[in-house]
N, C-alpha and C. Protein backbone atom coordinates (compact mmCIF):
# COMPACT_ATOMS: atom_id res chain seq x y z
N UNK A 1 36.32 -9.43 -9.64
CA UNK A 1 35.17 -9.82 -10.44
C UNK A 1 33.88 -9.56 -9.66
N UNK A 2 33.00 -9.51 -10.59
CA UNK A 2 31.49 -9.24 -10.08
C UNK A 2 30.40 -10.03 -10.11
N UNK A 3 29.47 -10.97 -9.15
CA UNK A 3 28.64 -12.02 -9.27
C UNK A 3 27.52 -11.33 -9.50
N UNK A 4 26.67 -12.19 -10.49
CA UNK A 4 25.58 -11.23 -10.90
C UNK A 4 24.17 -12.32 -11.16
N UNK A 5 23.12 -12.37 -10.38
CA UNK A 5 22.28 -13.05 -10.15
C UNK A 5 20.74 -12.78 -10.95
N UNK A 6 19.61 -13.24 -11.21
CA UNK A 6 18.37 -12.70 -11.04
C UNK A 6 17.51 -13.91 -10.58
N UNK A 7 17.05 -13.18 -9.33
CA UNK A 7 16.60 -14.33 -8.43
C UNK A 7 15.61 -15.21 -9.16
N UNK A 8 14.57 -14.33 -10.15
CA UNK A 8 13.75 -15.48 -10.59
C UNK A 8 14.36 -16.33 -11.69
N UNK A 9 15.06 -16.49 -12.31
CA UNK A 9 15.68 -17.49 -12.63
C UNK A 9 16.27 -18.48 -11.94
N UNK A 10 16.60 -18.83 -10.54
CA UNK A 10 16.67 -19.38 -9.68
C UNK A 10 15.90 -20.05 -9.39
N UNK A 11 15.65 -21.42 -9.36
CA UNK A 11 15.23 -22.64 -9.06
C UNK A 11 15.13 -22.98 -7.63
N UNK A 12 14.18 -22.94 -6.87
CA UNK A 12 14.00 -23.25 -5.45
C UNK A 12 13.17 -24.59 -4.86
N UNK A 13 12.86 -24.43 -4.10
CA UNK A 13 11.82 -25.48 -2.95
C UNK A 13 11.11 -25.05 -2.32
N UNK A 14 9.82 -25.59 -2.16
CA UNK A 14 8.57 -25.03 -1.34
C UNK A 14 8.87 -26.12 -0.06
N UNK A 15 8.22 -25.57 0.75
CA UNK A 15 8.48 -26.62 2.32
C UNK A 15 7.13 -26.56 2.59
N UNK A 16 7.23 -27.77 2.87
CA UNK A 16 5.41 -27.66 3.18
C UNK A 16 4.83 -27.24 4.71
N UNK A 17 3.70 -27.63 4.41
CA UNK A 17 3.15 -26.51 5.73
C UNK A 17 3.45 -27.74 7.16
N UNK A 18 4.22 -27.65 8.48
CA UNK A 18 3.34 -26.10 9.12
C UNK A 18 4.72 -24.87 8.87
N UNK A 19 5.73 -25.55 8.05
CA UNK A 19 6.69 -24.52 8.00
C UNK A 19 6.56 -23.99 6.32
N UNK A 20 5.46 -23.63 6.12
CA UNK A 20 5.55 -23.59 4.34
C UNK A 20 6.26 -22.11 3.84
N UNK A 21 7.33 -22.45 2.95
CA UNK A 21 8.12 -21.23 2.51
C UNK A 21 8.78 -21.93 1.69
N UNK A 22 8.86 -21.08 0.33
CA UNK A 22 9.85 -21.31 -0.84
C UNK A 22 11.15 -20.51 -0.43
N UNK A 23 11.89 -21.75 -0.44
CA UNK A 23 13.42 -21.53 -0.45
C UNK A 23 14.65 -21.32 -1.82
N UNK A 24 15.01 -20.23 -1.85
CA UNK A 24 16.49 -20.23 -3.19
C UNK A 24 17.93 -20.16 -2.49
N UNK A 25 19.00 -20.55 -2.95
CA UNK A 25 20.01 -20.21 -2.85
C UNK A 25 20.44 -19.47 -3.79
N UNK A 26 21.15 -18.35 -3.25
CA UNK A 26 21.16 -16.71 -4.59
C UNK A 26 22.46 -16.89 -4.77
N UNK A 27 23.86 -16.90 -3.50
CA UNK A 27 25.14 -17.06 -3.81
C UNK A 27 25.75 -17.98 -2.87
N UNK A 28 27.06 -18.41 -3.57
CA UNK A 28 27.60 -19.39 -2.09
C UNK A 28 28.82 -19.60 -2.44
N UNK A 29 29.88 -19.34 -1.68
CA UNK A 29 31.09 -19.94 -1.99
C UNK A 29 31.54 -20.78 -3.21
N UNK A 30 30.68 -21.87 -2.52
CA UNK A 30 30.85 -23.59 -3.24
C UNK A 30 30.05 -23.50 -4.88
N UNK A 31 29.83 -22.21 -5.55
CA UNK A 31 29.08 -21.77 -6.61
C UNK A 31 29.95 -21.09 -7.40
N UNK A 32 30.54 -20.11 -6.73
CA UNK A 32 31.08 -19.04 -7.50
C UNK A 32 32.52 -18.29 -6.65
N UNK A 33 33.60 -18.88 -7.29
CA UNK A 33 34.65 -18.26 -6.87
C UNK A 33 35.05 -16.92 -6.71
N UNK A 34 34.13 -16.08 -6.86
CA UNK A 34 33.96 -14.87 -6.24
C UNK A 34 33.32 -14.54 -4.96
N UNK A 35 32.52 -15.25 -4.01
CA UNK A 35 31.78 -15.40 -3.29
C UNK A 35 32.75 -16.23 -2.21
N UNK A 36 32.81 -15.05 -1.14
CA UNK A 36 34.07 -15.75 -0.35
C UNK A 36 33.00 -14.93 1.41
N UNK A 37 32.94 -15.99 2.45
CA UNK A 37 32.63 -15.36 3.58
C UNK A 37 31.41 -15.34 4.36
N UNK A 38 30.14 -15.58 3.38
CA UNK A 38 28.98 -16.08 3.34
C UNK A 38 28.34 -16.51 2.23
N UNK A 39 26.81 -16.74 2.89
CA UNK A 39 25.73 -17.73 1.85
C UNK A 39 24.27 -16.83 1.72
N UNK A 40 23.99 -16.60 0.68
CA UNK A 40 22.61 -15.56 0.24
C UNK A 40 21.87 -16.95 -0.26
N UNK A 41 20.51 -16.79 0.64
CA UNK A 41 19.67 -17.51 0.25
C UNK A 41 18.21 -16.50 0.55
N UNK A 42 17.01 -17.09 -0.10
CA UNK A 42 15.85 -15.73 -0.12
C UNK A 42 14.70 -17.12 0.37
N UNK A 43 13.91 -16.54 1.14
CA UNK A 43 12.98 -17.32 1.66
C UNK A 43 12.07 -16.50 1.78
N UNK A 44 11.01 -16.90 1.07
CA UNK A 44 9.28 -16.59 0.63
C UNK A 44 8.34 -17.24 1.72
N UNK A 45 7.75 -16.50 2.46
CA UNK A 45 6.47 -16.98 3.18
C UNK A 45 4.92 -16.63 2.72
N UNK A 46 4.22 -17.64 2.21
CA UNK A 46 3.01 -17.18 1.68
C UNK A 46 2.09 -16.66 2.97
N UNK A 47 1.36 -15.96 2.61
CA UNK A 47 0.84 -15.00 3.64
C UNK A 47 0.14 -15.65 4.33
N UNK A 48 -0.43 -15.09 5.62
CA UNK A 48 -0.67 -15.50 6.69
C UNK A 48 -0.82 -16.94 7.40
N UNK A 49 0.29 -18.00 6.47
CA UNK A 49 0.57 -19.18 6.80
C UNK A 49 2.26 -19.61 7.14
N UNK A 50 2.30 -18.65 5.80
CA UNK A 50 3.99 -18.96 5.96
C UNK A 50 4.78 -18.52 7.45
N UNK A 51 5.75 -19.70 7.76
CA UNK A 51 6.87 -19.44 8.68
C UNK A 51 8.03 -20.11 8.64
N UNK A 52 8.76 -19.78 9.47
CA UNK A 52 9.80 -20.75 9.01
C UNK A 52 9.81 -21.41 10.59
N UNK A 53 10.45 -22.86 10.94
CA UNK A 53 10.96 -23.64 11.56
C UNK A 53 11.87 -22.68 12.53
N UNK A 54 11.78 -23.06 14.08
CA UNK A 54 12.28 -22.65 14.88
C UNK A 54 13.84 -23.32 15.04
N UNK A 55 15.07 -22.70 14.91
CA UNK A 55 15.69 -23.57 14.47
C UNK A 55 16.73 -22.61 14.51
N UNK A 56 18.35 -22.84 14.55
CA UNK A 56 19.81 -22.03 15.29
C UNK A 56 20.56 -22.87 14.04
N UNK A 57 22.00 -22.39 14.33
CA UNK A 57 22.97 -22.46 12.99
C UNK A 57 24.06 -22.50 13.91
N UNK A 58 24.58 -23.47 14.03
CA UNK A 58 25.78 -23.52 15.11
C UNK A 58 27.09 -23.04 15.18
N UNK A 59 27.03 -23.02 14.13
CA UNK A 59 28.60 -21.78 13.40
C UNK A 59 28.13 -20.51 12.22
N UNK A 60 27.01 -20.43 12.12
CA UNK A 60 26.76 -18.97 11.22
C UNK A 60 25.61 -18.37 11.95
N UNK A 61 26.05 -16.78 11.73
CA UNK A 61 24.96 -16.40 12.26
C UNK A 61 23.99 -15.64 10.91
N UNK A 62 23.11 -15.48 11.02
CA UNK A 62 21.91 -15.52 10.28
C UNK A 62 21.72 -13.96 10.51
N UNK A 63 22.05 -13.08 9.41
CA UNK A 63 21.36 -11.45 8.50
C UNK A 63 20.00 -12.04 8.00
N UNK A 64 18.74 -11.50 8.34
CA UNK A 64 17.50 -11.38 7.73
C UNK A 64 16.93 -9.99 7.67
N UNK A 65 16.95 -10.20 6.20
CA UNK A 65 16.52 -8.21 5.67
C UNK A 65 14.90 -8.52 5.35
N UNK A 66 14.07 -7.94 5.59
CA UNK A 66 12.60 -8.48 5.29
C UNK A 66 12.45 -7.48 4.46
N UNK A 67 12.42 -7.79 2.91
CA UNK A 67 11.68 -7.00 1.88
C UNK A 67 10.31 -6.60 1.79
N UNK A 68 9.61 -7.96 2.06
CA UNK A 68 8.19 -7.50 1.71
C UNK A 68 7.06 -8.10 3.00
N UNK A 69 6.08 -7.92 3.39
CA UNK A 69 5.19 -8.97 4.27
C UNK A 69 5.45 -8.22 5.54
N UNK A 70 4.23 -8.97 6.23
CA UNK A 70 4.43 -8.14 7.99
C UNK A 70 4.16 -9.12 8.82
N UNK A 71 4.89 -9.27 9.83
CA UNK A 71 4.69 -10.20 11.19
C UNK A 71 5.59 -10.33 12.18
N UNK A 72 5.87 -11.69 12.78
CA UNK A 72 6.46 -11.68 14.15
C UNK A 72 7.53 -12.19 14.02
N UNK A 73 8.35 -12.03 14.82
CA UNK A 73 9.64 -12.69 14.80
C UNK A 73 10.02 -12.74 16.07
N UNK A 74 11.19 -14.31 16.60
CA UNK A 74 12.37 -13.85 17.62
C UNK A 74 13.43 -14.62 17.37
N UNK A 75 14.09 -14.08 18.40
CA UNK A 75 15.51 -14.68 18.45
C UNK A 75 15.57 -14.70 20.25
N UNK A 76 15.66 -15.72 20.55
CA UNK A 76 16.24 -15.93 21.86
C UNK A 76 14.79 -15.26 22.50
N UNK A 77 15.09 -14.96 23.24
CA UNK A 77 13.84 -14.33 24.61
C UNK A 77 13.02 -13.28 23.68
N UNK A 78 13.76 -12.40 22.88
CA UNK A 78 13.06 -11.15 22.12
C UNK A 78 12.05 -11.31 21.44
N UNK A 79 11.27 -10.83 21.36
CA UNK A 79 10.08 -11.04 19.87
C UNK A 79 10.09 -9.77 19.23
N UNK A 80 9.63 -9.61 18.09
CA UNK A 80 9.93 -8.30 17.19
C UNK A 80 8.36 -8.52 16.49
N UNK A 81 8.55 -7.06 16.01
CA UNK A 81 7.24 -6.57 14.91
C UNK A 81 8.01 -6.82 14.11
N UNK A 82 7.55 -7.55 13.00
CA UNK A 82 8.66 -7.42 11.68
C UNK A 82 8.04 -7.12 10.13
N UNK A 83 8.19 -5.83 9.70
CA UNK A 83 7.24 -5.00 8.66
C UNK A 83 8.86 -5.35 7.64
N UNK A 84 8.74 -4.66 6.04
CA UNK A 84 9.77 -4.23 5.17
C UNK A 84 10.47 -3.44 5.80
N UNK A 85 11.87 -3.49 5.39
CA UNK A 85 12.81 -3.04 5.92
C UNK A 85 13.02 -3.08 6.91
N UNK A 86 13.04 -3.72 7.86
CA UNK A 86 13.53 -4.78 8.87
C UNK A 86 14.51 -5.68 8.97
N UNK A 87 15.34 -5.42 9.81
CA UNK A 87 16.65 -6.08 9.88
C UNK A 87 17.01 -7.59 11.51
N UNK A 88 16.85 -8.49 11.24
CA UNK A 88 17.02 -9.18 12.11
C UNK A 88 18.90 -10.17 12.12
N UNK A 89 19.23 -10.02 13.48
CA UNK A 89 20.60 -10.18 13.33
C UNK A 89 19.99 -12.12 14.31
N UNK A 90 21.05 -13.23 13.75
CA UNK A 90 20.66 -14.16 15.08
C UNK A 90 21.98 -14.61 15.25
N UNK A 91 22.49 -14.21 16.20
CA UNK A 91 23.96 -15.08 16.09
C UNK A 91 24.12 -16.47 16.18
N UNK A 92 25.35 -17.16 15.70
CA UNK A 92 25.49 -18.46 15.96
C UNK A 92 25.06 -19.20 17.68
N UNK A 93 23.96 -19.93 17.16
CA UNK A 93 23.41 -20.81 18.31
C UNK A 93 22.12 -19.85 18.64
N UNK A 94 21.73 -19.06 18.66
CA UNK A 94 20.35 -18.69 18.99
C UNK A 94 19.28 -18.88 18.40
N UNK A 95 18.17 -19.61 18.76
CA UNK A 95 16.88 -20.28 17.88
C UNK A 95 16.49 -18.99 17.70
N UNK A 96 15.33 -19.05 16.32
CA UNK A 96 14.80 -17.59 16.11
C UNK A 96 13.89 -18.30 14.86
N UNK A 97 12.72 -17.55 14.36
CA UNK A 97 11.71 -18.05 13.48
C UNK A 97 11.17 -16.72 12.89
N UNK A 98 10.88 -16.55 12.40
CA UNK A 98 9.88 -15.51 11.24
C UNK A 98 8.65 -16.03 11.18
N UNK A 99 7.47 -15.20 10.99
CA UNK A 99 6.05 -15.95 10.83
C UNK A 99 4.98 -14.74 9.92
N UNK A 100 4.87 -15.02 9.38
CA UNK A 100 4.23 -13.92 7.84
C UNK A 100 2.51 -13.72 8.68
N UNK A 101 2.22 -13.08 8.85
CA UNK A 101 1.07 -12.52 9.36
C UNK A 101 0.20 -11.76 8.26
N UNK A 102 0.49 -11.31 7.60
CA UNK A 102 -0.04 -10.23 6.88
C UNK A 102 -0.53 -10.67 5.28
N UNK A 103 -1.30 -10.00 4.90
CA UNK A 103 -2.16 -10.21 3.41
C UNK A 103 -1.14 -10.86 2.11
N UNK A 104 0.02 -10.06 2.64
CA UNK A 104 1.30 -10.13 1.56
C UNK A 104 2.19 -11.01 1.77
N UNK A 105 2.88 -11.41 0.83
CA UNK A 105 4.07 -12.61 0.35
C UNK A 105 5.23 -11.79 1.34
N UNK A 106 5.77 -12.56 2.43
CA UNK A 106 6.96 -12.02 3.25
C UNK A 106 8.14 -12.45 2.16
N UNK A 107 9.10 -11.43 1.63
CA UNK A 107 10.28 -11.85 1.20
C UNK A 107 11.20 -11.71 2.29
N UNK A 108 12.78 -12.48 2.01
CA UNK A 108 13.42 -12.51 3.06
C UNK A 108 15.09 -12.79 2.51
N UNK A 109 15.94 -11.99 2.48
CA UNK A 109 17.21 -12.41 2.17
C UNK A 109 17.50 -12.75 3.32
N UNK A 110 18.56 -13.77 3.79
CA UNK A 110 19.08 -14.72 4.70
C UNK A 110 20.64 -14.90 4.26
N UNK A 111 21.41 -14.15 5.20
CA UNK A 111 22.57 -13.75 4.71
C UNK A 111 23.47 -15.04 6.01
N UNK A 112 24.41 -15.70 5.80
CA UNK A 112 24.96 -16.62 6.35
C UNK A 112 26.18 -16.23 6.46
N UNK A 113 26.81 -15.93 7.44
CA UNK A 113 28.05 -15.47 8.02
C UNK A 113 28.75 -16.55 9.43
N UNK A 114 30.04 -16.97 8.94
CA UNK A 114 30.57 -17.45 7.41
C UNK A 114 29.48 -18.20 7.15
N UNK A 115 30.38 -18.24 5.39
CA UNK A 115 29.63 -19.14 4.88
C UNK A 115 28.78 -20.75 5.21
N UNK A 116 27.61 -21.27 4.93
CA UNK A 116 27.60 -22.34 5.49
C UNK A 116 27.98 -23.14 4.84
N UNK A 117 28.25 -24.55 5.00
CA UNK A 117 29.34 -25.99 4.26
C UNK A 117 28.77 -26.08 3.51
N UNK A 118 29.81 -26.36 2.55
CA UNK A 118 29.49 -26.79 1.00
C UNK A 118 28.25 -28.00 0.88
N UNK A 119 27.77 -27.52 0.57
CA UNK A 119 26.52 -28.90 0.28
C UNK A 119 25.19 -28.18 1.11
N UNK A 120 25.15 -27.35 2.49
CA UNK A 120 23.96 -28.00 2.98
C UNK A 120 23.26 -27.37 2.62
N UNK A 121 23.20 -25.83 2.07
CA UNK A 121 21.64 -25.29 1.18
C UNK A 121 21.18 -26.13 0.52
N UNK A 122 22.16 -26.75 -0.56
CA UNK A 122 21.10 -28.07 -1.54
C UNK A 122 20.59 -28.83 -1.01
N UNK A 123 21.19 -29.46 0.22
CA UNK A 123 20.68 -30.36 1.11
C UNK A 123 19.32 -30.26 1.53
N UNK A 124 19.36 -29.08 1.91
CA UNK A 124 17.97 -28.44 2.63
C UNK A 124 16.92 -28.34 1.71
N UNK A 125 17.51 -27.73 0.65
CA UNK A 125 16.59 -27.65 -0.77
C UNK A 125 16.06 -28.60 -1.38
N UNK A 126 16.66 -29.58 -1.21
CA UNK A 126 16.40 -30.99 -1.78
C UNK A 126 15.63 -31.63 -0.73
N UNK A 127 15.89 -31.85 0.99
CA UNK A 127 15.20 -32.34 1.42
C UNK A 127 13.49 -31.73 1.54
N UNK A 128 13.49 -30.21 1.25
CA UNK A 128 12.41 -29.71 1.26
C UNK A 128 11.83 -30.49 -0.32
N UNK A 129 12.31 -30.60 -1.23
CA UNK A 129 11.70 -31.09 -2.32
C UNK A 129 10.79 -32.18 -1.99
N UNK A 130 11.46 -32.74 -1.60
CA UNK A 130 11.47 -34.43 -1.01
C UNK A 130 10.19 -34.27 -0.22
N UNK A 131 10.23 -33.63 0.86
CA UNK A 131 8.70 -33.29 1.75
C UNK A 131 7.29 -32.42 1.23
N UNK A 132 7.52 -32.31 0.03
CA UNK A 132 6.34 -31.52 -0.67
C UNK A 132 5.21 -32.31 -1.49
N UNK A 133 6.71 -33.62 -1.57
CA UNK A 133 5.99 -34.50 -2.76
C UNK A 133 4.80 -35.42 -2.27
């Protein structure tokens, strides 16, 4: 079978600033019994504010494909230029952050290998709800 999404129909969370970025969960295991191995979630940084939280995944490591937006990034000691089409790998346990620099909306698929536990995207999603209000 074939999972078939469109992100803007997807219901997300804004996080407020100093980490401000709208968060979705696109696929996940615990969603769709086709979805076996990882977790697709898309994280939006509004421009030259948005970033995300410095912050590691203790059993997944973290695919970030940067669609749209330009700025900095690291993982561990490295720092990167990070334009579209940009690929950032972080393995399990290495802190790493994204930070939107540029005029434009950074998009960001966030690919989770394995999957992460049932529950904690909503978790996250929800606690970001929770901190906006």
């Amino acid at each position: 079978m074939m999972s078939f999404k469109r992100i803007f129909d997807i219901s997300g969370a804004d996080v407020p600033p100093p980490f401000a970025r709208h968060l979705k969960k696109v696929l996940a295991p615990e969603d769709d019994a086709d979805v076996k191995g990882f977790t697709l979630l898309t994280s939006t940084l509004a421009p030259h504010e948005g970033k995300t939280n410095p912050h590691t995944h203790a059993e997944q490591g973290e695919l970030m494909y940067i669609v749209s937006g330009r700025g900095e990034g690291y993982c561990g000691e490295e720092k990167f230029k990070i334009e579209p089409d940009s690929v950032l790998w972080a393995p399990p346990g290495a802190e790493h952050q994204l930070c939107n620099t540029s005029e434009e909306t950074m998009k960001i698929f966030c690919v989770f290998i394995p999957a992460l536990p049932p529950g904690y995207a909503d978790k996250a999603i929800e606690a970001a709800k929770a901190q906006s209000k």
